[in-house]
C-alpha atoms as a PDB file:
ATOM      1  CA  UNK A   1      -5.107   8.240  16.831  1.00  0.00           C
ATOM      2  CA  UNK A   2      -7.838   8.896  13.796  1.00  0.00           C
ATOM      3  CA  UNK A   3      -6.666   8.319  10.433  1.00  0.00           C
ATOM      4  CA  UNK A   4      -6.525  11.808   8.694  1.00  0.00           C
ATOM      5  CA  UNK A   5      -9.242  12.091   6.272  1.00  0.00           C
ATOM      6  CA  UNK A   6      -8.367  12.084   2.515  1.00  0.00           C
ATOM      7  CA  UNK A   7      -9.109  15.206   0.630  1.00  0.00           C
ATOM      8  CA  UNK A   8      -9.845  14.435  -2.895  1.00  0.00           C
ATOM      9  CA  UNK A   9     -11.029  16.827  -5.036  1.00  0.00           C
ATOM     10  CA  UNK A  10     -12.127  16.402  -8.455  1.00  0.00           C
ATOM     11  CA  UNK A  11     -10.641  17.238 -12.076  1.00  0.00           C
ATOM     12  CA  UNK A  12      -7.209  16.361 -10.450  1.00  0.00           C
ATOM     13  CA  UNK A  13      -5.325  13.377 -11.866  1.00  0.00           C
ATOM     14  CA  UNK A  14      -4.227  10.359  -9.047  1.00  0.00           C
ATOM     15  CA  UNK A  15      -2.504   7.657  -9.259  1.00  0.00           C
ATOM     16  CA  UNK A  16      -3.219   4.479  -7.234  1.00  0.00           C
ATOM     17  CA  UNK A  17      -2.212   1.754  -5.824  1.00  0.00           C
ATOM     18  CA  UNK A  18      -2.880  -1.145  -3.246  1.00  0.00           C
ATOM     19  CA  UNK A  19      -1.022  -4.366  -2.215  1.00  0.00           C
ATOM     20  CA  UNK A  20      -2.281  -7.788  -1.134  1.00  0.00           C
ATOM     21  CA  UNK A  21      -2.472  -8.757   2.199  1.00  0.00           C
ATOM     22  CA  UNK A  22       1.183 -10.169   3.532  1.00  0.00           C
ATOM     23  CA  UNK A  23       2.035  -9.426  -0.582  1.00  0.00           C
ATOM     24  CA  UNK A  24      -0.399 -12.654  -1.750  1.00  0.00           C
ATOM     25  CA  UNK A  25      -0.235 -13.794  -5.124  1.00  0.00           C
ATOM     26  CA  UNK A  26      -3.605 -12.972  -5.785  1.00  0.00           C
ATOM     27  CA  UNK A  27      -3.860 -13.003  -9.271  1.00  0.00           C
ATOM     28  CA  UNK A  28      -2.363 -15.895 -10.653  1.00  0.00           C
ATOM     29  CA  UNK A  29      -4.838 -16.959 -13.461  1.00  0.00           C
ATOM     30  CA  UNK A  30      -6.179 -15.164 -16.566  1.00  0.00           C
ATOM     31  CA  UNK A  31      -9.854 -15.799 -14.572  1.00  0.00           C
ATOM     32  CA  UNK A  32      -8.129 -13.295 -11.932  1.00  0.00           C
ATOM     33  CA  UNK A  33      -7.106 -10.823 -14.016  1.00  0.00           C
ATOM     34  CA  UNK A  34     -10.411 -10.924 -16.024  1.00  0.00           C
ATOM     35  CA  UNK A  35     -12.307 -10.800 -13.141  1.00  0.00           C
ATOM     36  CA  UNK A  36     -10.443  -7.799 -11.623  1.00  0.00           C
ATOM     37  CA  UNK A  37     -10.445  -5.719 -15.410  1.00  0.00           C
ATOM     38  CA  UNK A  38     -14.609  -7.066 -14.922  1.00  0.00           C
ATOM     39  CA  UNK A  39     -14.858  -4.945 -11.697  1.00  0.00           C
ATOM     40  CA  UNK A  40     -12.850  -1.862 -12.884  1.00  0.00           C
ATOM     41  CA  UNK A  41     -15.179  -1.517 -15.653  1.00  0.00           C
ATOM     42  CA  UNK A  42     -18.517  -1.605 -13.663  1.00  0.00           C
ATOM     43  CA  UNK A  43     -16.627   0.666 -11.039  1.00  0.00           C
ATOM     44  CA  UNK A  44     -15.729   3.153 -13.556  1.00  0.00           C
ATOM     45  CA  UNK A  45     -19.538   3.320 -15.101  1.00  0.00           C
ATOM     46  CA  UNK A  46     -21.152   3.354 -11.893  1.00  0.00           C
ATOM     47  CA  UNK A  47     -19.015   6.077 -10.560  1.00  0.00           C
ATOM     48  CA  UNK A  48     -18.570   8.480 -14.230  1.00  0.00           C
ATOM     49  CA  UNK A  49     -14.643   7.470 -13.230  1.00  0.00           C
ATOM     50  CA  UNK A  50     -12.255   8.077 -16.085  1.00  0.00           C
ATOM     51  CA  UNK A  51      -9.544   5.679 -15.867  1.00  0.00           C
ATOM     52  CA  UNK A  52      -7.163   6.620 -17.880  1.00  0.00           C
ATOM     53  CA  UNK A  53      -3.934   3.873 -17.308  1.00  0.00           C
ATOM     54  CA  UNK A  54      -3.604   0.857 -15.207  1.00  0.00           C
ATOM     55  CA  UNK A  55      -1.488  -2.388 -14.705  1.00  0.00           C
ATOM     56  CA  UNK A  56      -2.439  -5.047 -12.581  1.00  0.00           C
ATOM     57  CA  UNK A  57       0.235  -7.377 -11.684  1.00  0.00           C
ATOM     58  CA  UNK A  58       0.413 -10.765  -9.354  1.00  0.00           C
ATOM     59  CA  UNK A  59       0.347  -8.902  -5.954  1.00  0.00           C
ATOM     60  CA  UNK A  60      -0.582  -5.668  -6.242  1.00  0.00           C
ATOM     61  CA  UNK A  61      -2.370  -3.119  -8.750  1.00  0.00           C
ATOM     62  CA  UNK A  62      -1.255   0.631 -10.314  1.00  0.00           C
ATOM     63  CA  UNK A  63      -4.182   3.078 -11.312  1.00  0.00           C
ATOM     64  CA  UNK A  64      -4.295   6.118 -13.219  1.00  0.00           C
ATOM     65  CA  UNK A  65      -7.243   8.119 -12.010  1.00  0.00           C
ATOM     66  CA  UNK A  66      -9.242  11.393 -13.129  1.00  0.00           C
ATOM     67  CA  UNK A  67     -12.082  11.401 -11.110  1.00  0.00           C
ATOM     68  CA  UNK A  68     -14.431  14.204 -12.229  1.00  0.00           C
ATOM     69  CA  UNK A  69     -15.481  16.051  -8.980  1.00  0.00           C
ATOM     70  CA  UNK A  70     -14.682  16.355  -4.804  1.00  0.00           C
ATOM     71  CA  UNK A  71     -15.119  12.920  -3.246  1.00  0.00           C
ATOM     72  CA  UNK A  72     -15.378  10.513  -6.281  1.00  0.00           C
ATOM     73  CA  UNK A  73     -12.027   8.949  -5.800  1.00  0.00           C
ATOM     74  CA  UNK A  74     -12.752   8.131  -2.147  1.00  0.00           C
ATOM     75  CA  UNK A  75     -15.981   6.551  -3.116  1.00  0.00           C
ATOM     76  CA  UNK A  76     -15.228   4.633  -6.384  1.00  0.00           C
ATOM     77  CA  UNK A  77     -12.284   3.299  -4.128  1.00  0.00           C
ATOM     78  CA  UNK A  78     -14.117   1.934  -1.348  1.00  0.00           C
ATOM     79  CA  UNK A  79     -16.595   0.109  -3.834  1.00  0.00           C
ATOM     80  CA  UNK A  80     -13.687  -1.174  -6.056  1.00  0.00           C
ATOM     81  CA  UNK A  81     -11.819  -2.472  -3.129  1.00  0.00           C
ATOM     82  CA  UNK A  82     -14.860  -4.196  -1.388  1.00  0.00           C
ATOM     83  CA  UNK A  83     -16.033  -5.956  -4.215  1.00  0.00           C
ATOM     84  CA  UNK A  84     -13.196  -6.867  -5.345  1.00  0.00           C
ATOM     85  CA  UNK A  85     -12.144  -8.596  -2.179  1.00  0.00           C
ATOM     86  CA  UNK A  86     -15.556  -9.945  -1.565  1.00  0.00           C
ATOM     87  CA  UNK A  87     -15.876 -11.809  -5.468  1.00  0.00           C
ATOM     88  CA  UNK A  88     -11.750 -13.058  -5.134  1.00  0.00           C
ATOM     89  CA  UNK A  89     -12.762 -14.527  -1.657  1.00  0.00           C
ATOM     90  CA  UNK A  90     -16.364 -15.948  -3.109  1.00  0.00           C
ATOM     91  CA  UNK A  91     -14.628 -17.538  -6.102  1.00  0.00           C
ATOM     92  CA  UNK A  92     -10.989 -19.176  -4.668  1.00  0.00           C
ATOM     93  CA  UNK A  93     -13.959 -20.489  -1.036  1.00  0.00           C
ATOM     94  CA  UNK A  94     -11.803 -18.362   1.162  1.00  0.00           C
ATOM     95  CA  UNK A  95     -14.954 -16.408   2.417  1.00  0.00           C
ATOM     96  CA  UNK A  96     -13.951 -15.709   6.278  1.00  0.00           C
ATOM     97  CA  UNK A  97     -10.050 -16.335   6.311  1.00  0.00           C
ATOM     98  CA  UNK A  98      -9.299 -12.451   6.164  1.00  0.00           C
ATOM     99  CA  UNK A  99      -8.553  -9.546   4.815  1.00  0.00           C
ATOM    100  CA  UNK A 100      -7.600  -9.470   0.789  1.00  0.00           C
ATOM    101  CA  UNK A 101      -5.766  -6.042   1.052  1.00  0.00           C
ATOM    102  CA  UNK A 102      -2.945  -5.043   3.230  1.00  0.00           C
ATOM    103  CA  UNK A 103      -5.194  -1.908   4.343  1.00  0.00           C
ATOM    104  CA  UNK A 104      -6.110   1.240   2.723  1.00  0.00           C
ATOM    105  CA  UNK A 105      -4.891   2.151  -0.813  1.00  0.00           C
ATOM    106  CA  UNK A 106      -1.586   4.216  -1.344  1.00  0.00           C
ATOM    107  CA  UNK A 107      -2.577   7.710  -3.408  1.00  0.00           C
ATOM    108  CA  UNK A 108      -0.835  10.805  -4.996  1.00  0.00           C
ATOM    109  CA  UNK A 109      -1.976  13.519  -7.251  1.00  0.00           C
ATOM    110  CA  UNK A 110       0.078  14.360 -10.399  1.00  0.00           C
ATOM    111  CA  UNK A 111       0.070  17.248 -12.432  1.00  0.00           C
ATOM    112  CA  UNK A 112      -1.716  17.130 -15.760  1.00  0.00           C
ATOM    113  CA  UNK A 113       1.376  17.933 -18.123  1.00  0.00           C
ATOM    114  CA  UNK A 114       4.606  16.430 -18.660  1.00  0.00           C
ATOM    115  CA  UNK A 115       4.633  14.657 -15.448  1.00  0.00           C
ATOM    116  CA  UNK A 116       1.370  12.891 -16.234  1.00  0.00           C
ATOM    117  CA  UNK A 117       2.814  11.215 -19.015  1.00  0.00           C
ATOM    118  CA  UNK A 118       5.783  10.492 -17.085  1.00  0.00           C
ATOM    119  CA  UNK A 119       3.422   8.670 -14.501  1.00  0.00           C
ATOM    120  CA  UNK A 120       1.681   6.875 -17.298  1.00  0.00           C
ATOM    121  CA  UNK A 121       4.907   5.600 -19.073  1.00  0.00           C
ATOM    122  CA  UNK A 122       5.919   4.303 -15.324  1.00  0.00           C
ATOM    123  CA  UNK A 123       2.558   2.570 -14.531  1.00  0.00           C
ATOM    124  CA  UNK A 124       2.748   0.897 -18.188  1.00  0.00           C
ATOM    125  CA  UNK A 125       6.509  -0.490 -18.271  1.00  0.00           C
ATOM    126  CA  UNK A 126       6.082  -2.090 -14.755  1.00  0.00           C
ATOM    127  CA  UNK A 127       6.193  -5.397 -16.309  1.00  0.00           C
ATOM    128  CA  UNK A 128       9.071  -4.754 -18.502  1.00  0.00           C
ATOM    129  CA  UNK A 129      10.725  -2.890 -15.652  1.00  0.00           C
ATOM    130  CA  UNK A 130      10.026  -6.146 -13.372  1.00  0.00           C
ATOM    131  CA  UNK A 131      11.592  -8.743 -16.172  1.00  0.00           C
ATOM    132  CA  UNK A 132       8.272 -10.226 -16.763  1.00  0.00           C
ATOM    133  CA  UNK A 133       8.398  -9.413 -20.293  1.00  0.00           C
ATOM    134  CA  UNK A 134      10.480  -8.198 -23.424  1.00  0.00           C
ATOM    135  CA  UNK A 135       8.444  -5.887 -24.079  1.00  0.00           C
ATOM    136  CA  UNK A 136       5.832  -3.848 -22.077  1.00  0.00           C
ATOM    137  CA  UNK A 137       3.335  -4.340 -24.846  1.00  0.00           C
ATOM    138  CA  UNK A 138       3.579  -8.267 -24.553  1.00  0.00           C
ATOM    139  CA  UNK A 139       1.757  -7.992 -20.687  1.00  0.00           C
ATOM    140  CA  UNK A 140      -1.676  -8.732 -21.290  1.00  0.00           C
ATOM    141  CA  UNK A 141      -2.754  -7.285 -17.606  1.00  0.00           C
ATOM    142  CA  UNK A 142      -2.196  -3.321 -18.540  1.00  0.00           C
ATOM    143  CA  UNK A 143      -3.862  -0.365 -20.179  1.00  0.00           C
ATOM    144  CA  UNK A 144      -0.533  -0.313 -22.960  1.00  0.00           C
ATOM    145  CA  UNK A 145      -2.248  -3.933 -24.358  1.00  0.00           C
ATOM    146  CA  UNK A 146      -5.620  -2.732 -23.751  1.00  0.00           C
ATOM    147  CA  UNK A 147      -5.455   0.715 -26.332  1.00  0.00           C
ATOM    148  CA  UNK A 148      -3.437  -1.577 -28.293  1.00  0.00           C
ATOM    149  CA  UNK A 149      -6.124  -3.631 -29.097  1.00  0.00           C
ATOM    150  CA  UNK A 150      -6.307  -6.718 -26.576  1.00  0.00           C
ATOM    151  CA  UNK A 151      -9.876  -7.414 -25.912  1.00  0.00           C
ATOM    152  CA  UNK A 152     -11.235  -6.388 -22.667  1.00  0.00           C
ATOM    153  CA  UNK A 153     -14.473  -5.173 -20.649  1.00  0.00           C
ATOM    154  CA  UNK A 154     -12.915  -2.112 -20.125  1.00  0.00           C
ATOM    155  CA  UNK A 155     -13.065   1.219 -22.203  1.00  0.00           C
ATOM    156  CA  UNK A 156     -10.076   3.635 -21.557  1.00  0.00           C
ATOM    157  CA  UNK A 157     -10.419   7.320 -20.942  1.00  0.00           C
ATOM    158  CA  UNK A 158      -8.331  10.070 -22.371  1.00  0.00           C
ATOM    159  CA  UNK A 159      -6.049  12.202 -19.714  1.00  0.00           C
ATOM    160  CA  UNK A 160      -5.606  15.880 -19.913  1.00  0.00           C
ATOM    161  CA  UNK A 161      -3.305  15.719 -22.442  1.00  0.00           C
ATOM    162  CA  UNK A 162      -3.036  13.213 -25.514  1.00  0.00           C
ATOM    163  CA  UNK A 163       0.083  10.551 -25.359  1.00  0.00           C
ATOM    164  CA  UNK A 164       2.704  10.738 -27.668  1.00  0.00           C
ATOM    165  CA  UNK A 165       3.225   9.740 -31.070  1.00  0.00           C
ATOM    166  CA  UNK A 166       5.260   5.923 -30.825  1.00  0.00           C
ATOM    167  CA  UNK A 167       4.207   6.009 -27.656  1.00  0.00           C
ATOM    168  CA  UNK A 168       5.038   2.083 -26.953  1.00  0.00           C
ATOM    169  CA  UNK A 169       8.640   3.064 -27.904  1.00  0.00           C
ATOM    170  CA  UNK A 170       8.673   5.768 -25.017  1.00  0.00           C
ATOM    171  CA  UNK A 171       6.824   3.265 -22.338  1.00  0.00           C
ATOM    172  CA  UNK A 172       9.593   0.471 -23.111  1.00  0.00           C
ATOM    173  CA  UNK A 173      12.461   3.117 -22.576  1.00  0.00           C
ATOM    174  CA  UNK A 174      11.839   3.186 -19.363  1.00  0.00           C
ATOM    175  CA  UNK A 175      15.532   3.841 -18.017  1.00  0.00           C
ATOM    176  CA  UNK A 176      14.987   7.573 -17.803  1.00  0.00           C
ATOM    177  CA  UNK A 177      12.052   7.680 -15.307  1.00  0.00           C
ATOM    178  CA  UNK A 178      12.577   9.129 -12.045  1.00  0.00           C
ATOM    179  CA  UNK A 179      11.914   5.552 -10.027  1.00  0.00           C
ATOM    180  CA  UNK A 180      13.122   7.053  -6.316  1.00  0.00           C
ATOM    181  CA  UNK A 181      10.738  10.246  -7.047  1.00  0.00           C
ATOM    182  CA  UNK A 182       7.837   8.607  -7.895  1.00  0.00           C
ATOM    183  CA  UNK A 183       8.447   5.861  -4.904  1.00  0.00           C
ATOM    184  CA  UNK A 184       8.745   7.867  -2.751  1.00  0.00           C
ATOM    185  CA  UNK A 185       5.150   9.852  -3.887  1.00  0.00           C
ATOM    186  CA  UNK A 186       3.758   6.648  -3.522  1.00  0.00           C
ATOM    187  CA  UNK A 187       5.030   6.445  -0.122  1.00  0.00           C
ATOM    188  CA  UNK A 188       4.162   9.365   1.299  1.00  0.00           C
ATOM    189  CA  UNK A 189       0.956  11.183  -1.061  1.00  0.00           C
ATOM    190  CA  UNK A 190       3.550  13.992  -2.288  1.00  0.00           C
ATOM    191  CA  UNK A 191       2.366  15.859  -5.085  1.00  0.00           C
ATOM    192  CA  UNK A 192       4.254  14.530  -8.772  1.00  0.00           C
ATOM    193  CA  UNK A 193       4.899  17.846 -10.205  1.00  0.00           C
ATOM    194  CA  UNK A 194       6.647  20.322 -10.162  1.00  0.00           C
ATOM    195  CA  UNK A 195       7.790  22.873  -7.273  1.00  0.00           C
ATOM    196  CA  UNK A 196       5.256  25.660  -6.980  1.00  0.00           C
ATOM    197  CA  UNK A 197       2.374  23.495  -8.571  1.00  0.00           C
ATOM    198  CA  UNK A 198       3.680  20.548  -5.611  1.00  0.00           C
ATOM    199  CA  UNK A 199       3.149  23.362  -3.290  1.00  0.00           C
ATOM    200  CA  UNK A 200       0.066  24.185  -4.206  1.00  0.00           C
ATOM    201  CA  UNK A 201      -1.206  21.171  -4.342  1.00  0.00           C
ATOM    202  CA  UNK A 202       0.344  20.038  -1.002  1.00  0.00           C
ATOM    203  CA  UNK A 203      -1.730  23.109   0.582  1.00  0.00           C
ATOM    204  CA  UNK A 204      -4.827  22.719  -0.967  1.00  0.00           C
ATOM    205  CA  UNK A 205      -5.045  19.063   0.279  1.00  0.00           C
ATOM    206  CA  UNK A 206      -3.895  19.325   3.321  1.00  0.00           C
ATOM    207  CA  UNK A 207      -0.732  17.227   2.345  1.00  0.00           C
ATOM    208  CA  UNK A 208       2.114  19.658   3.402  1.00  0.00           C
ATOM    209  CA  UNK A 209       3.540  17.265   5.705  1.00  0.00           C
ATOM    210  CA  UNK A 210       4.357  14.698   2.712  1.00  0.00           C
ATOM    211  CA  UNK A 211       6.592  17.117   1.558  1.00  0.00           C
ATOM    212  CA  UNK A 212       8.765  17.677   4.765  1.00  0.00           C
ATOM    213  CA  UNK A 213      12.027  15.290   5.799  1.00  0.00           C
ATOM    214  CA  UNK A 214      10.949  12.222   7.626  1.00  0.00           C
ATOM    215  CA  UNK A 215      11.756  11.925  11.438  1.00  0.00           C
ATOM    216  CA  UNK A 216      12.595  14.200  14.234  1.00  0.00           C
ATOM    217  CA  UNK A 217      14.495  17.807  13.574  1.00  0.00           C
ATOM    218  CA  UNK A 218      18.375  17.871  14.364  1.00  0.00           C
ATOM    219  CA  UNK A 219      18.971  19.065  17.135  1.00  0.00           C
ATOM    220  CA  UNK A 220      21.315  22.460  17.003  1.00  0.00           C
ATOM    221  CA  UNK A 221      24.046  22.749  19.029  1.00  0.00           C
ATOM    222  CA  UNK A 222      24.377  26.399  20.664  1.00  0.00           C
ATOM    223  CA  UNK A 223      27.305  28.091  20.013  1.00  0.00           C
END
C-alpha cells in the first residue's frame, strides 16, 4: 500500500525528528555536529525556513519548525535529509554501504501558545533529560547554547510567541513535561495542543486517525 501523503501547510509550527539507520552513532565528533548545524543553516536560507529550536544528539536529531507556507516543510525536509546523508557518507568513505536514515522523518504540529513552549523546553533539556549533562545549557549540539551565545553557522528564528524570562531555569526543570504525551505525538503525528484546536488540526490535515486508540475495536458482546 502507498504511503499517505503528508499535508503540510504553512504558518503552522512542527516539530521534527529522524533516527539513524539501525540507531548509528552518527555524530560522534564536533566535525559531525558542525557539519550537520552547516547544512541546517543553508537549508533554512534556501528554503525562507524559520527554525526556531533544535538539538542534535549522537543518533538522532529534534527540530522545531515554522515553515512559512503549504509544502515548505516537505521540501526543506527532503533536501536536508539528502544532503545530509550524502556529505556524512562522502566524508566518513562510506559512499554505497546504505541508507543513513532509518526512513522518513517522524512529524507533529503543535499549537503556537503554551504548548509551543512546552515543546521547546522538551526539545532543549533532551541532553539533561538523557544524563549527558548537568545542565542543559552545557550541550554544545542545541539551540539553548546556540541563543546563548555558542558560536555557530546558524541564525535562530523567533516562534509565535517570545520565551520566557530565565528561560534556561524553565528548560533544566524539566520534570514537569508531559514525556508520554509528547511520545506518543511523535509516534503517531497527533496534534500537541489542546482538545478542540487537536481536533481541528487533526481534520484539516487529514490526521484524524492519529488521534483514535491503536488496534482493532472490542468486540461487544450482545446481551
Amino acid at each position: 500500500m502507498p504511503r499517505q501523503k503528508r499535508i503540510a501547510k504553512g504558518n503552522i509550527v512542527y516539530h521534527v525528528l529522524n533516527r539513524a539507520n539501525g540507531r548509528l552513532r552518527i555524530f560522534k565528533k564536533d566535525d559531525d555536529f558542525r557539519a550537520f548545524e552547516q547544512i541546517l543553516a543553508e537549508a533554512a536560507e534556501r528554503f525562507d525556513m524559520r527554525i526556531c529550536g533544535y538539538c542534535i544528539m549522537s543518533n538522532h536529531w529534534h527540530l522545531v519548525l515554522w515553515p512559512r507556507a503549504d509544502g515548505d516543510l516537505s521540501a526543506f525536509m527532503k533536501w536536508l535529509t539528502g544532503t545530509h546523508s550524502h556529505r556524512w557518507h562522502a566524508a566518513h568513505r562510506t559512499v554505497g554501504i546504505g541508507h543513513l536514515y532509518q526512513g522518513r522523518y517522524k512529524s507533529f504540529p503543535v499549537q503556537d501558545d503554551t504548548y509551543y513552549l512546552t515543546l521547546m523546553r522538551y526539545v532543549e533539556s533532551n541532553p539533561l533529560r538523557a544524563k549527558l549533562v548537568k545542565r542543559s545549557a552545557d550541550y554544545l549540539w542545541s539551540s539553548l547554547a546556540n541563543r546563548l551565545g555558542k558560536d555557530s553557522p546558524l541564525e535562530l528564528s523567533d516562534g509565535p510567541m517570545p520565551l520566557p524570562r530565565r528561560w534556561t531555569k524553565l528548560v533544566d526543570g524539566a520534570a514537569d513535561l508531559p514525556e508520554d504525551e509528547i511520545k506518543t505525538c511523535i509516534q503517531r503525528g497527533r496534534p500537541f495542543g489542546d482538545s478542540d484546536w487537536t481536533h481541528q488540526t487533526a481534520k484539516a490535515l487529514s490526521l484524524e486517525s492519529s488521534l483514535r486508540p491503536r488496534g482493532r475495536p472490542r468486540k461487544t458482546t450482545p446481551n
